[in-house]
Each structure stands twice: as structure tokens, then as C-alpha cells.
Protein backbone atom coordinates (compact mmCIF):
# COMPACT_ATOMS: atom_id res chain seq x y z
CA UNK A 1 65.15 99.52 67.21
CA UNK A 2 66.61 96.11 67.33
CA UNK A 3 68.36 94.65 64.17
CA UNK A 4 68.58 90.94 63.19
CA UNK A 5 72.52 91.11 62.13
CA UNK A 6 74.52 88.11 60.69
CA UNK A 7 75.18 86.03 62.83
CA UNK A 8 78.38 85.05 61.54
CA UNK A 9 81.08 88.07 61.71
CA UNK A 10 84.85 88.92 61.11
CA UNK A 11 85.64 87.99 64.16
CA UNK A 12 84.97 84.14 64.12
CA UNK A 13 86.13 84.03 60.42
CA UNK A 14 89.66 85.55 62.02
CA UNK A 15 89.26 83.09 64.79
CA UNK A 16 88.57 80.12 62.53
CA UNK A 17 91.87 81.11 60.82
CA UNK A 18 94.01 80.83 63.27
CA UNK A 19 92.50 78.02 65.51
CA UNK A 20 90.88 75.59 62.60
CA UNK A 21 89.75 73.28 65.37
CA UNK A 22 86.86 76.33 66.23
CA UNK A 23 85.64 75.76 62.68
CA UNK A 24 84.47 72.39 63.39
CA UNK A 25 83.42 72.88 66.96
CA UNK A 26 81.10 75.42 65.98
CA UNK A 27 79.70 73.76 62.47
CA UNK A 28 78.54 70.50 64.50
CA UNK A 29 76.90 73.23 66.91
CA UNK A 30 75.24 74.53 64.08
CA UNK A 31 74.55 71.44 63.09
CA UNK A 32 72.84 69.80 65.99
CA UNK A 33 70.81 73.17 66.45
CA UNK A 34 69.39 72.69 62.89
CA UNK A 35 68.36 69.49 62.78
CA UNK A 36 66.61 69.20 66.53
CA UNK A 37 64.03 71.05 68.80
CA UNK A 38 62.30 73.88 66.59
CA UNK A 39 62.64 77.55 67.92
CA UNK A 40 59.75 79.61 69.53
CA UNK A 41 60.44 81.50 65.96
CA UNK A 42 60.81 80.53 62.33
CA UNK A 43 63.55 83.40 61.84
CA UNK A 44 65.69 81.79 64.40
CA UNK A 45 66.05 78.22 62.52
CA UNK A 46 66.58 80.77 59.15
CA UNK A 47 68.99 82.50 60.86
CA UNK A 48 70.72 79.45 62.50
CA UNK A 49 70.91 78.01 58.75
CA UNK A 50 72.60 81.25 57.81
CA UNK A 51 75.73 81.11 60.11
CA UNK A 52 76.54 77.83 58.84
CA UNK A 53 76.06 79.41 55.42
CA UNK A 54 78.57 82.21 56.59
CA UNK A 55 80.80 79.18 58.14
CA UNK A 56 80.96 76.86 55.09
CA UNK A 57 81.17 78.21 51.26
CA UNK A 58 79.28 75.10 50.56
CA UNK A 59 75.75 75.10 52.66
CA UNK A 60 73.18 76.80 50.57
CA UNK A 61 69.37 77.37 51.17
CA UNK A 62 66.33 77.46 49.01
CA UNK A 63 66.18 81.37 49.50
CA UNK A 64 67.76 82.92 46.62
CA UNK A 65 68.26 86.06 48.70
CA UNK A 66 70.51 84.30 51.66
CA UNK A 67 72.03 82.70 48.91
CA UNK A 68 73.05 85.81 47.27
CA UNK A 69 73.96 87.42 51.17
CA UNK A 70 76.38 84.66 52.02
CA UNK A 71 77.89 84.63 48.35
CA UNK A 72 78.96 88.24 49.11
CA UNK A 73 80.33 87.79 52.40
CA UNK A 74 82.60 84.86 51.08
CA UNK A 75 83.50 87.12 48.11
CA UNK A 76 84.58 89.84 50.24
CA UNK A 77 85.38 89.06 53.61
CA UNK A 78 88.90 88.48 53.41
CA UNK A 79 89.61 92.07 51.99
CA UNK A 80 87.58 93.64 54.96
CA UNK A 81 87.95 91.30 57.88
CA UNK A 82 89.49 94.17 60.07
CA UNK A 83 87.05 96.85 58.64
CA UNK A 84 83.79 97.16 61.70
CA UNK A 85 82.02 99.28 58.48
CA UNK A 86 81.83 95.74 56.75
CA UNK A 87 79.73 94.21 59.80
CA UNK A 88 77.44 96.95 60.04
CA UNK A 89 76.64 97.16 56.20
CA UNK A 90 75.91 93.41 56.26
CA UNK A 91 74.09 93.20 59.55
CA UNK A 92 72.15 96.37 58.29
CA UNK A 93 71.25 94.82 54.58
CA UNK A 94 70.56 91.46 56.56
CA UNK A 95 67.70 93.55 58.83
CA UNK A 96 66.39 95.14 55.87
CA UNK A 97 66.06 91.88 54.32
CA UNK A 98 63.70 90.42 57.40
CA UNK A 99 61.96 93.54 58.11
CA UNK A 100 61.14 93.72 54.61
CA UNK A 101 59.43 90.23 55.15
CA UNK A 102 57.85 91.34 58.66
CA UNK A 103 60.10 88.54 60.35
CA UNK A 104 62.11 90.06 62.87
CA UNK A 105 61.54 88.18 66.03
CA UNK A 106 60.98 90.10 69.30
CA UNK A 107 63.08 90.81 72.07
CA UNK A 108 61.59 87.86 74.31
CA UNK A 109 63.00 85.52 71.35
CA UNK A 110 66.44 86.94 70.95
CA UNK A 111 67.13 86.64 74.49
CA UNK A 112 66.57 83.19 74.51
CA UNK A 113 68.63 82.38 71.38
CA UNK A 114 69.90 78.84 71.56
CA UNK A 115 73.67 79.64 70.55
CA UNK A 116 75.28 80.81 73.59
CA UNK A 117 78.92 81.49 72.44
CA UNK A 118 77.55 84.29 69.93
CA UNK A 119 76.48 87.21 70.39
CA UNK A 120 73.20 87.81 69.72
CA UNK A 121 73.26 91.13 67.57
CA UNK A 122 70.27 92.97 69.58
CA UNK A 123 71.37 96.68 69.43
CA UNK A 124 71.93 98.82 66.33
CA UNK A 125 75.44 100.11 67.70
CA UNK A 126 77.58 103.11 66.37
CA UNK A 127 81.63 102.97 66.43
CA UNK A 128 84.34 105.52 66.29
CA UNK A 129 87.27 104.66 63.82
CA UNK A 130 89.83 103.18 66.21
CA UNK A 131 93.48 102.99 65.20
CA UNK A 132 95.41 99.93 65.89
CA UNK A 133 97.99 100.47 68.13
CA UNK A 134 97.78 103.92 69.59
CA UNK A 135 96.85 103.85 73.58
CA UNK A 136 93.78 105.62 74.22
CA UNK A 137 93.17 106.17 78.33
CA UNK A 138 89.65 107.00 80.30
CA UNK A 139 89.74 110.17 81.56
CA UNK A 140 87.25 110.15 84.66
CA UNK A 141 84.28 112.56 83.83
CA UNK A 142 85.25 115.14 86.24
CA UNK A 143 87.86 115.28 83.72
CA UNK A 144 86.63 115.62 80.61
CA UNK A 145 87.47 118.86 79.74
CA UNK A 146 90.78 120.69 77.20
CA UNK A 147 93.60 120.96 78.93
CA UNK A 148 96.36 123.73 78.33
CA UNK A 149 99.45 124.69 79.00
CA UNK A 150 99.73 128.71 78.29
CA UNK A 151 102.04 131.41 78.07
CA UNK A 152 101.95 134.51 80.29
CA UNK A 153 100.92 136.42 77.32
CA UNK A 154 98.14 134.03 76.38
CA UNK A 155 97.06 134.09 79.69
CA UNK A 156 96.94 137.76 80.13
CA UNK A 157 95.17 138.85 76.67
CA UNK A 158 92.21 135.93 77.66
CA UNK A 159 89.05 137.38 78.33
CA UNK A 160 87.88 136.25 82.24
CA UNK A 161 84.77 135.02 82.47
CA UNK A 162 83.27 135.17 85.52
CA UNK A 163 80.69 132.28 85.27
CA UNK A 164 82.90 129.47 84.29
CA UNK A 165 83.27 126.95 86.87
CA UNK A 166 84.36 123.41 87.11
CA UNK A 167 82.60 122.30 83.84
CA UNK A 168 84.26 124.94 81.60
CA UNK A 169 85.33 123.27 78.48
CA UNK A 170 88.89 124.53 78.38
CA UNK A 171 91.04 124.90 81.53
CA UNK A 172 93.61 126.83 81.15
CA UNK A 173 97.00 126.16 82.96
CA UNK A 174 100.49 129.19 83.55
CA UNK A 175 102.94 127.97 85.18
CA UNK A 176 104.40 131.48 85.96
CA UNK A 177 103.37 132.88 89.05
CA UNK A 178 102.21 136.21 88.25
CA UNK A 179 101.88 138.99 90.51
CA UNK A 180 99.13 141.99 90.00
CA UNK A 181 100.99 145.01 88.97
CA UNK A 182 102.06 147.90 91.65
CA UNK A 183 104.70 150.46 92.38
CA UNK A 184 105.68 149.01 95.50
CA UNK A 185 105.91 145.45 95.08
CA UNK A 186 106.21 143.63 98.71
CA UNK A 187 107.11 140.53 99.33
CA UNK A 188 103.81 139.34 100.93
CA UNK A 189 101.92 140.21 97.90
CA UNK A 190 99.46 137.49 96.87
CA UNK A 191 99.83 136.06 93.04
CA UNK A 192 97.08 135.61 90.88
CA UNK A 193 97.66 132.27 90.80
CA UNK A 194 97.21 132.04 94.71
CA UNK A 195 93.75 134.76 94.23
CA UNK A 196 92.05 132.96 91.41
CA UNK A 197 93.94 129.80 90.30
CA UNK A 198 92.98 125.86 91.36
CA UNK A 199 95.86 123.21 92.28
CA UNK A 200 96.48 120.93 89.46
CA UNK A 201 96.03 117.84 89.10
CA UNK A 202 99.00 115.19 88.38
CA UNK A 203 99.51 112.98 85.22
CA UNK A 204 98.11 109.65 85.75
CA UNK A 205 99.84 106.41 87.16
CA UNK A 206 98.33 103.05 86.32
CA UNK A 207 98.64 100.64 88.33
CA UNK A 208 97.69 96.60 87.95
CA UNK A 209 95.41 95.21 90.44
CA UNK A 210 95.35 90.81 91.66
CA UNK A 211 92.10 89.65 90.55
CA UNK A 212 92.02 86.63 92.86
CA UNK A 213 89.37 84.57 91.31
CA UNK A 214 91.50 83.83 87.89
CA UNK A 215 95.11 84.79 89.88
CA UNK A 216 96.46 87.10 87.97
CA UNK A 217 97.02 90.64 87.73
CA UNK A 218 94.71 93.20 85.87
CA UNK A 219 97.03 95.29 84.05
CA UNK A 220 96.85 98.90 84.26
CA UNK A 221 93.43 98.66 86.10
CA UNK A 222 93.91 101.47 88.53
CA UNK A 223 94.13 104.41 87.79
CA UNK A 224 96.20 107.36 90.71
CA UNK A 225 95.70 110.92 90.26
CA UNK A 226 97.76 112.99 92.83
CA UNK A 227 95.45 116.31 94.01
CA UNK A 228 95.87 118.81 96.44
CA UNK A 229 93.60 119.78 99.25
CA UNK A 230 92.85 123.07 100.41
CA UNK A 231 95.22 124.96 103.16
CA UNK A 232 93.92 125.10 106.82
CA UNK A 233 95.37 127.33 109.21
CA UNK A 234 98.64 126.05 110.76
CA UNK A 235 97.73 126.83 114.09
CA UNK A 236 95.32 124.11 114.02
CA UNK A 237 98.29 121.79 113.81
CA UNK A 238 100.37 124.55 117.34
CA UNK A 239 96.73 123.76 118.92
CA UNK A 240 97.15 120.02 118.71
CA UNK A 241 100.46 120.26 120.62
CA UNK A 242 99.22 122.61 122.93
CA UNK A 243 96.31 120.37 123.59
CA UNK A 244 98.54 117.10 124.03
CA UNK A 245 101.62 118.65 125.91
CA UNK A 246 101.64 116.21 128.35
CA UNK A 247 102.18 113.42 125.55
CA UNK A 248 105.07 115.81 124.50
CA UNK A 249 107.24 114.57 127.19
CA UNK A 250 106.87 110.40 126.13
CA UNK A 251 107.54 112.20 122.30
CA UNK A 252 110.33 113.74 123.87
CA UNK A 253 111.72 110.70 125.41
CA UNK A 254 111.12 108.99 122.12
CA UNK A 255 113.39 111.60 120.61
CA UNK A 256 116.48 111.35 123.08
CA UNK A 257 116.16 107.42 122.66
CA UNK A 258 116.28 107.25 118.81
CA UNK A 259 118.37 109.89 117.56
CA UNK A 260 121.62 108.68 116.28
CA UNK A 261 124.42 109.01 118.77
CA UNK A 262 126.94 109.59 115.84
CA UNK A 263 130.00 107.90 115.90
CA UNK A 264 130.23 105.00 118.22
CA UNK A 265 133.59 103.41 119.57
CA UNK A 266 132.87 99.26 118.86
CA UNK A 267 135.68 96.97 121.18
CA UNK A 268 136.12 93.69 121.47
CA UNK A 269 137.09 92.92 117.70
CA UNK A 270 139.59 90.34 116.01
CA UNK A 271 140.09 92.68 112.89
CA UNK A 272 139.59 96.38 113.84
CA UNK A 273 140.89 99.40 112.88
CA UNK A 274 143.16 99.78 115.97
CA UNK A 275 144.16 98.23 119.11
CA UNK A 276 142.12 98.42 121.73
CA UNK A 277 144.70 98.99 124.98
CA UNK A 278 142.59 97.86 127.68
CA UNK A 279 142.23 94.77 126.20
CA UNK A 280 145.47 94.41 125.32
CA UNK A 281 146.58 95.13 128.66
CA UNK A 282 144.05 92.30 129.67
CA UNK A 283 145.41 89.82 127.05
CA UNK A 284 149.17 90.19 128.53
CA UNK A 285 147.88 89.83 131.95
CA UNK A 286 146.68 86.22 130.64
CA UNK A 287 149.61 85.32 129.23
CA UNK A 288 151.59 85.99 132.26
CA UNK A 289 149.20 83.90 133.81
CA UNK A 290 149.53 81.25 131.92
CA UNK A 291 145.96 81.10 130.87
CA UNK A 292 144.83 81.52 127.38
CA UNK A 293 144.42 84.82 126.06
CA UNK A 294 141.10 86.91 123.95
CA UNK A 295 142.31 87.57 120.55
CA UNK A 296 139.79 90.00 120.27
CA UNK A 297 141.65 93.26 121.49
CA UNK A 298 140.96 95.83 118.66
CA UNK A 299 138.05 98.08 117.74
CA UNK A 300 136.84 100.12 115.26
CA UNK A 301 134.69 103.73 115.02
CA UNK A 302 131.31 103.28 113.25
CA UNK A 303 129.66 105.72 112.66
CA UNK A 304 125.19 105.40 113.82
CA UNK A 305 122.80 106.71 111.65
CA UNK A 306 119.31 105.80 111.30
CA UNK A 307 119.03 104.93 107.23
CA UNK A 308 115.06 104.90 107.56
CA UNK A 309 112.57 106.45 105.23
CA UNK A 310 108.83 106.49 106.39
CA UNK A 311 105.18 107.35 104.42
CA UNK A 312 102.47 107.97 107.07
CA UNK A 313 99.43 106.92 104.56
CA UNK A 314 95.98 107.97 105.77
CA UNK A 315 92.67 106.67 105.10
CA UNK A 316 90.75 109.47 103.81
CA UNK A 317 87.44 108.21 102.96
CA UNK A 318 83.95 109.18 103.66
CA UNK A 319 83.79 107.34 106.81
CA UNK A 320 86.54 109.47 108.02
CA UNK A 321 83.88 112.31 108.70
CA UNK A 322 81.67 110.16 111.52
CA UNK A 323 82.62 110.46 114.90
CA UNK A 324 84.22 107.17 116.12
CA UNK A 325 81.40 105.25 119.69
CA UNK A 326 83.12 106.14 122.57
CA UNK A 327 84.24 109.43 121.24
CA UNK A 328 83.26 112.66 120.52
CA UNK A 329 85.81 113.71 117.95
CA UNK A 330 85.46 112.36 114.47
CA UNK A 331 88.01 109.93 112.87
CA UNK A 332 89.44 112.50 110.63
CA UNK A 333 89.95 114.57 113.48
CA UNK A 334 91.97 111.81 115.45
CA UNK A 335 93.61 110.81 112.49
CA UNK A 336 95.06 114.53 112.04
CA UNK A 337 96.06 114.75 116.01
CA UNK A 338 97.84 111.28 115.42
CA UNK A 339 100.04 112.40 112.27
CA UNK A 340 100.88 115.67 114.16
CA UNK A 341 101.99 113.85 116.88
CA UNK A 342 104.17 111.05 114.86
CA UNK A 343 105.45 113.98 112.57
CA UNK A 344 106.71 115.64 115.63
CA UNK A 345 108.19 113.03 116.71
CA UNK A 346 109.92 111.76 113.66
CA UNK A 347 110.89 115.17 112.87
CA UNK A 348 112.83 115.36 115.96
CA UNK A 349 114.51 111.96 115.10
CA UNK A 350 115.64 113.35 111.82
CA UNK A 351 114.32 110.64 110.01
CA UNK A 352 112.97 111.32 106.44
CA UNK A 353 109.29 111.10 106.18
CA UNK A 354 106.52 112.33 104.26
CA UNK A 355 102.47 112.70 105.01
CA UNK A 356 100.62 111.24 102.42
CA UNK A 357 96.53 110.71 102.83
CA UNK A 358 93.95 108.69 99.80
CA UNK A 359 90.44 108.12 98.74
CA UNK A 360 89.11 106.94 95.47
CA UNK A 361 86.19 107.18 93.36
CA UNK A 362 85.99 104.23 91.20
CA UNK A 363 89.26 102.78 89.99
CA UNK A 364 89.66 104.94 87.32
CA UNK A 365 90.10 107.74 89.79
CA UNK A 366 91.87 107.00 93.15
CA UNK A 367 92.77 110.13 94.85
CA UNK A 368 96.09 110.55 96.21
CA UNK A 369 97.12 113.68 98.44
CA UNK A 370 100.73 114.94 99.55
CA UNK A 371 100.86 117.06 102.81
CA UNK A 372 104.52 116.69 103.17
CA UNK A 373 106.54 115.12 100.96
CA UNK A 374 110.04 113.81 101.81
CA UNK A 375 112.33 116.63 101.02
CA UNK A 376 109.69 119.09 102.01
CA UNK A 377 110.59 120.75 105.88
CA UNK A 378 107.44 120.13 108.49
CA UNK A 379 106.73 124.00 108.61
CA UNK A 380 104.12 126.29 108.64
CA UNK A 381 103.50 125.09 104.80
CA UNK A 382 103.49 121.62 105.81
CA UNK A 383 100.73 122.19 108.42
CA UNK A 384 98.86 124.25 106.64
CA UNK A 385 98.19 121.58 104.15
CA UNK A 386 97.60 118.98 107.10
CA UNK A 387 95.12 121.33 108.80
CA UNK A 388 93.05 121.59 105.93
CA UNK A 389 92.81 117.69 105.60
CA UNK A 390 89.23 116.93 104.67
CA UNK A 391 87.10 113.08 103.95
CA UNK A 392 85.46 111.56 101.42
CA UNK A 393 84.74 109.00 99.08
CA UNK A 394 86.06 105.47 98.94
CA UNK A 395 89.43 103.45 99.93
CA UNK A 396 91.01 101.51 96.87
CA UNK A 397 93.51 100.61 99.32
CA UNK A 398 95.69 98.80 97.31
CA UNK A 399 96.71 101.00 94.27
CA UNK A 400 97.01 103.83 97.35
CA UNK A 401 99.81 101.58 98.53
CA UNK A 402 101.48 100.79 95.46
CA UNK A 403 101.73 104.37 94.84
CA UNK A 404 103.01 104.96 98.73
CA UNK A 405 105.73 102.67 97.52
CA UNK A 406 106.57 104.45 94.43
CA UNK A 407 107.60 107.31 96.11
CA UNK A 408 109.10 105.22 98.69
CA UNK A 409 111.55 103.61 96.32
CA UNK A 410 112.97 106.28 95.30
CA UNK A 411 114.24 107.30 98.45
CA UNK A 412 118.23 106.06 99.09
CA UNK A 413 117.89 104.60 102.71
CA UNK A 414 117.52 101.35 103.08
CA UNK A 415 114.88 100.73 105.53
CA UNK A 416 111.71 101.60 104.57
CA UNK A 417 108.46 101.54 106.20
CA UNK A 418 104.38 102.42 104.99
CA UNK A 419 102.50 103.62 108.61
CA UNK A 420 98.95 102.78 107.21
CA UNK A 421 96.11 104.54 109.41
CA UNK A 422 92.59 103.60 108.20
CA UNK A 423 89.25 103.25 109.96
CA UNK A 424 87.96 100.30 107.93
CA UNK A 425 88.61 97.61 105.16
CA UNK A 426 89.41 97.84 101.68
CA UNK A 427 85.88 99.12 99.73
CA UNK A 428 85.15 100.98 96.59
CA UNK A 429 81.84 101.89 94.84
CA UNK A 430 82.10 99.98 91.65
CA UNK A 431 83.72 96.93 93.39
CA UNK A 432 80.80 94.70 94.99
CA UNK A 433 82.89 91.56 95.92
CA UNK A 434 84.32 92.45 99.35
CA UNK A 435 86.73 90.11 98.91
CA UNK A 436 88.59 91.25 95.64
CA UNK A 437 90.17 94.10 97.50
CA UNK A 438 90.80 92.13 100.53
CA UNK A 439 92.54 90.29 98.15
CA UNK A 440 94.39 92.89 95.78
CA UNK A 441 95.61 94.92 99.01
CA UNK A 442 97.49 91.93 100.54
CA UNK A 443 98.97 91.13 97.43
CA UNK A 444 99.97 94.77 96.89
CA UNK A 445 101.56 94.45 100.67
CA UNK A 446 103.34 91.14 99.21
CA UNK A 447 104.78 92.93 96.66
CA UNK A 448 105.83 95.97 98.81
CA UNK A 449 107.78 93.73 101.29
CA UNK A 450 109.86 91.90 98.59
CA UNK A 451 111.10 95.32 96.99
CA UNK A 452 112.13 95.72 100.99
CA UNK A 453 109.13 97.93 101.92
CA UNK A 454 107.48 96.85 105.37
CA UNK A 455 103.53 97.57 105.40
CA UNK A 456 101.80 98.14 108.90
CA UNK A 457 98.63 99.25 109.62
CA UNK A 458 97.05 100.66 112.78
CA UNK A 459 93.33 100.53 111.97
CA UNK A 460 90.38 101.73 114.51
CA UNK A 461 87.80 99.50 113.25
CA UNK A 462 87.08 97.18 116.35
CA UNK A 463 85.97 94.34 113.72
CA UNK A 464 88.85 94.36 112.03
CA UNK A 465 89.84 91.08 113.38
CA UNK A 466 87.82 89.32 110.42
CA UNK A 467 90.23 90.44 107.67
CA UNK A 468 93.51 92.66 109.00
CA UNK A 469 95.39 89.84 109.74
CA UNK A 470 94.91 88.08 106.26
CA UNK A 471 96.12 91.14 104.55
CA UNK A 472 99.14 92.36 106.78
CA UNK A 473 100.41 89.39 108.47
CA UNK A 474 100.56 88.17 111.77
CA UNK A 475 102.51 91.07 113.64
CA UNK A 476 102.17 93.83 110.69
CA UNK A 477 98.81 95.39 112.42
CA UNK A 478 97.66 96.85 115.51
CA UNK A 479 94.01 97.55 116.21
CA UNK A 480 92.82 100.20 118.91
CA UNK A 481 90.41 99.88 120.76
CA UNK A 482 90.28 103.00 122.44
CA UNK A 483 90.20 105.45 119.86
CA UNK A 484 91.06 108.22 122.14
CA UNK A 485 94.68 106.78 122.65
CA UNK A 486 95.59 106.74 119.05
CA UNK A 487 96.89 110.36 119.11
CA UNK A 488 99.56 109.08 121.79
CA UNK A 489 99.61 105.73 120.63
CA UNK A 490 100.99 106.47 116.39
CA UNK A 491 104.46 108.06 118.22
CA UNK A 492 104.84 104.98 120.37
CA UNK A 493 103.90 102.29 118.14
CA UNK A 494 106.24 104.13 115.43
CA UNK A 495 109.04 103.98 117.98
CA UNK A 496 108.82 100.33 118.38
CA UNK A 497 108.95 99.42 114.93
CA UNK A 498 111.84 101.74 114.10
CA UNK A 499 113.88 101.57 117.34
């Protein structure tokens, strides 16, 4: 069903309000539509004479009926100019009125309607009552469901059901860890929650997104829900050592060369904290001489300490799961090996760092996964969560960044770096212009670096030449070629940035 609506609706009459110059733009529209070419229909010219009824009290038409139709809508729009229930009475007693007549012009017609700047009315449409000022948020569809926060008690007394799965209507959340009941409680005892339960999902962050056709922002466009994969079996992550011990030695050597010495003796200063005595000693010499003394004979004790912070962000995506030509280990297998390796290494360091991986499904749902986070320890929990790193999906890379810098921020030290390791370019499913993430992920790296965040990226797609450069800068990327060596090459490539 297709209704014939008026063509003239609260929304221009507000419009017309508060811009009069769009009253008189549109009546000499009207205008010059009415008095030229005829239309493939006779309803269209009727209807055409109708909105500049609707747009001027004083037009009239010999139909007594339109007449009577526009005299109401003058008489009552300005009561119910925010009310939708007034445009759908009127468009509904304006169809009745030309189906009554048999003169409701087909589809065919109303898509080539001659006023472009309207719309053209072709669906019957149904509205929920909307209230003015109160944010309403999309929830993605795999979340569409009641979400609770219980008591233990609650949670107890509920009734299990053993063929609910992940389109139950309610999920039900405890935050107490509950243990089944026994006489001799142990230590290693496994909670229900650990048995039975699922790991929730985060609030959402929304972030805005550079649309770089109209340059500007789209606010709140992304939105970043932080999940948590399942565990793996830490000694995955004690195999991947084993496997590259002789790359432990270089990670080794890394170590010894960039862990803080501690305090370190400074000399040859004109306002330290004390006097340096060999250079004192040298300074008299000079003056005995006769020759003109350094000034500079004190020092002072500083103490050397790294002040670093450091996300190691991993593309996660669906192309993550293909093994890479030349290889026969996939890319999310490489990628694991490589963010052992670097988390051995800066472990070792002592620098603060965390393990962070993404994907995304749209924008209203970009995944966002924590396998270590900064004041977390790299142990047995750590790897477990890094062993059971799995692909899939898309990579909204910039909103994955802007979140990597959110919890980057908040971190005290005052170098801060983003390791981005990704197999290909910015891509999502409902995004078909290549270039707008191109685009949004630079700027996202633009506004990184002037909160003081540096952005690199060590990417494994060979072509990357065509776009990496644009987006990071000119010495902000690296691109391996053998993707073999990126295992050994994360550690030494981190060591360079940070040394």
C-alpha cells in the first residue's frame, strides 16, 4: 500500500518559520511547476497545487474538498507542529480522499515526481512516540536481549533452563563468584561462574569518526564494546619460547641494553649538586698554567628510569585465519609468536605494557579484546588469554586506536607508544568507500600524536606501500616482507623505537 500524503508537512512550516527566505524559494518552485510541462498524471499537478495551498493561506482551488483540507491544516497546524500523529491523520484523510476518486498515481509516477527537495510520501510508515531530549543508543542485534544485574539469592532460587542459549531474552548477570557447596572446600575448586557463566561484555564507548568528504567529524559514530576471548592453554605461549630460544639470546641482549641502570653520576656541570674533584683538580692545574680554566667542575646524581607505557594492538580480523605465501603458519599464528616474543622482552625491561587485540562488525559493534592489561602481571593468566587468541570479522581500525589511546592516557608516564600489528588496510562491512577509513585512521593517528601518543605500525601486507605511508607518516611504519621474521623482528623493532 502506497499513500498519496500532503505534500506539505510540519516540518517545512517549522522551517519556513525560522528561515522566511525558504518560503519564497519554494512558492516560485511551486509556482513554475504549476504553470509549465504537464505531469505523466493529473494527481500530480492536483497535488502540486495543494502544497502551495498548504504554503500560502491564500491559494485556493475549485475543489471544495482541498479547500476544506488546507483550511484545516492552517487552522491547526500551529498547535500540532511537533505532534508526527498530526502528519499521519492528514496524509491518511488526504489518501482516502484520492482513493476514494480512484486517483492515486502508481509507483512509476511517484518516483519521478518533479519536486526534488520533498519527499515524496510513498510508504504508509508507523512511529514510536519519541521523547525530546532523552538519548536513545543502538544496541547491535547480538544484543538485543534484558540485561540484569542479580543478587546471589535471585540467582540461586532461578529455575536453569537447559535450552537457553545466546538468544535467551533475559541474561542474567552475579557478580559474586559462587562456589558449589561441599564439606571440604579446596582452594582449586571451580565456581559456577567459571562452570556455566559467559564473560561479559563492557558498557559502550562512542567514539567520532573524520568523514573526509565534508571534513568533519561524525560524532559518536563508532561504537567499542570490550569482550573477552576464550582461555587457551598457557603452555602454548612456554612452547613459543621453547620453539624460538635461539631468538631468546638477541631478547636477552635487548634486556641488558634497556633496563634502567638506576642512578647515574652526570659530570661536567656549571650548576650541580656537588663538586666534581677531578675536575676541579683539572681546573687548578689550568690556572697554574696560566691558561683559562672549565667552569664546569660539578655534577649531579640522576636518577634513569624508563617513563614508557606501551599497547601492543593486534589486528584480529578474519584475514588473520589464512596462512600468509611463503609460509605455512597462519597470520594469527605469527601474530601470537610475535607478541610473546615483544612481551618477553618488555617484561624483562620493566616497562608497563598491555596486550590488546580488535575486530569489528559494523561500526556499531567494534570488538575490542584485553589479554593483558597494564597493571595485570604477564603470568600464566596472561597467557592463557593470549593462547586462546582467535580471528574474525572486520578492522575499523580507527575507533580500535582511539580506544588503544584511551587506556593509554590514563597511564602516568610520559612516553607513550601504540605497536600496531595488522595484516591489511583499514576495511569494514558496511563501509564501501576504501578510502573513508584510510582516511578516519590517519586522522585518529593525528589526534593520538598531539595528546603525545606515537602510532607505529608493522603490517605484513606486501602492498601496503599504496596507503601505510599516508596514514602513519613517513618513518611511523615498517612492512615485512618475510613474514617468517616477524616473530624476531616485533622485539627488535620495539627496541629501536624505545631505546
Amino acid at each position: 500500500m502506497k499513500a498519496v500524503a500532503s505534500t506539505s508537512t510540519p516540518v517545512e512550516y517549522k522551517a519556513f518559520n525560522d528561515f522566511p527566505g525558504l518560503k519564497k524559494l519554494w512558492t516560485t518552485l511551486l509556482k513554475i511547476a504549476d504553470d509549465n510541462d504537464e505531469p505523466e498524471h493529473e494527481t500530480m499537478l492536483v497535488l502540486e497545487h495543494l502544497a502551495l495551498m498548504l504554503m500560502n493561506s491564500s491559494e485556493t482551488s475549485d475543489d471544495e474538498k482541498l479547500n476544506a483540507f488546507a483550511a484545516q491544516f492552517h487552522a491547526e497546524i500551529e498547535d500540532n507542529q511537533n505532534k508526527n500523529q498530526f502528519s499521519w491523520n492528514m496524509g491518511m484523510d488526504l489518501f482516502h480522499l484520492f482513493a476514494s476518486r480512484k486517483a492515486v498515481p502508481s509507483l512509476r509516477i511517484l518516483e519521478r515526481i518533479r519536486i526534488p527537495y520533498r519527499d515524496d510520501n510513498r510508504y504508509v510508515w508507523e512511529f514510536e512516540e519519541f521523547s525530546w531530549g532523552v538519548e536513545t543508543e543502538y544496541v547491535p542485534a547480538s544484543q538485543r536481549q534484558v540485561r540484569r544485574q542479580v543478587s546471589v539469592i535471585e540467582m540461586a532460587n532461578e529455575v536453569d533452563c537447559e535450552l537457553a542459549g545466546d538468544d535467551a531474552q533475559e541474561i542474567w548477570t552475579c557478580t559474586t563468584n559462587m562456589r558449589p557447596y561441599e564439606d571440604d572446600l579446596t582452594d582449586e575448586q571451580i565456581s559456577f561462574n567459571d562452570m556455566w557463566g559467559k564473560e561479559p561484555v563492557s558498557d559502550p564507548f562512542h567514539y567520532q569518526e573524520w568523514d573526509y568528504q565534508i571534513q568533519l567529524h561524525r560524532p559518536d559514530w563508532a561504537t567499542v564494546y570490550e569482550r573477552r576471548q576464550p582461555k587457551g592453554d598457557p603452555e602454548d605461549i612456554n612452547d613459543i619460547m621453547a620453539e624460538y630460544r635461539p631468538i631468546a639470546h638477541r631478547i636477552k641482549q635487548i634486556i641488558d641494553l634497556l633496563t634502567p641502570e638506576g642512578v647515574q653520576r652526570v659530570r661536567n656541570m656549571e650548576d650541580g649538586d656537588e663538586i666534581d674533584l677531578n675536575a676541579a683538580v683539572d681546573a687548578m692545574i689550568s690556572i697554574r698554567m696560566g691558561e683559562q680554566p672549565n667552569t664546569r667542575i660539578t655534577m649531579r646524581n640522576v636518577l634513569k628510569s624508563r617513563d614508557l607505557s606501551v599497547v601492543v594492538l593486534m589486528d584480529l580480523s578474519e584475514s588473520t585465519n589464512e596462512a600468509m605465501a611463503g609460509s605455512d603458519k597462519t597470520v594469527l599464528q605469527l601474530t601470537r609468536e610475535a607478541a610473546t616474543l615483544v612481551a618477553t622482552a618488555i617484561n624483562g625491561i620493566g616497562d608497563l605494557f598491555a596486550l590488546h587485540g580488535f575486530a569489528s562488525d559494523g561500526r556499531h559493534d567494534v570488538q575490542y579484546y584485553r589479554f593483558k592489561d597494564f597493571s595485570q602481571h604477564y603470568d600464566d593468566e596472561a597467557k592463557s588469554r593470549l593462547a586462546g587468541m582467535k580471528g574474525g570479522l572486520s578492522t575499523r581500525m580507527g575507533a580500535a586506536l582511539r580506544h588503544a589511546g584511551h587506556h593509554l592516557l590514563k597511564q602516568p608516564e610520559r612516553r607513550k607508544l601504540i605497536l600496531l600489528v595488522t595484516d591489511g588496510e583499514p576495511a569494514d562491512i558496511d563501509e564501501r568507500d576504501p578510502q573513508h577509513l584510510r582516511h578516519d585512521t590517519k586522522k585518529a593517528v593525528e589526534e593520538l600524536y598531539s595528546t603525545g601518543v606515537l602510532t607505529y605500525c608493522l603490517t605484513l601486507d606486501r602492498n601496503a606501500d599504496a596507503y601505510v605511508k599516508r596514514i602513519f607518516g613517513e618513518n611511523n611504519y615498517t612492512i615485512v616482507d618475510n613474514v617468517d621474521r616477524l616473530p624476531e623482528k616485533l622485539p627488535t623493532l620495539f627496541a629501536s623505537l624505545t631505546g
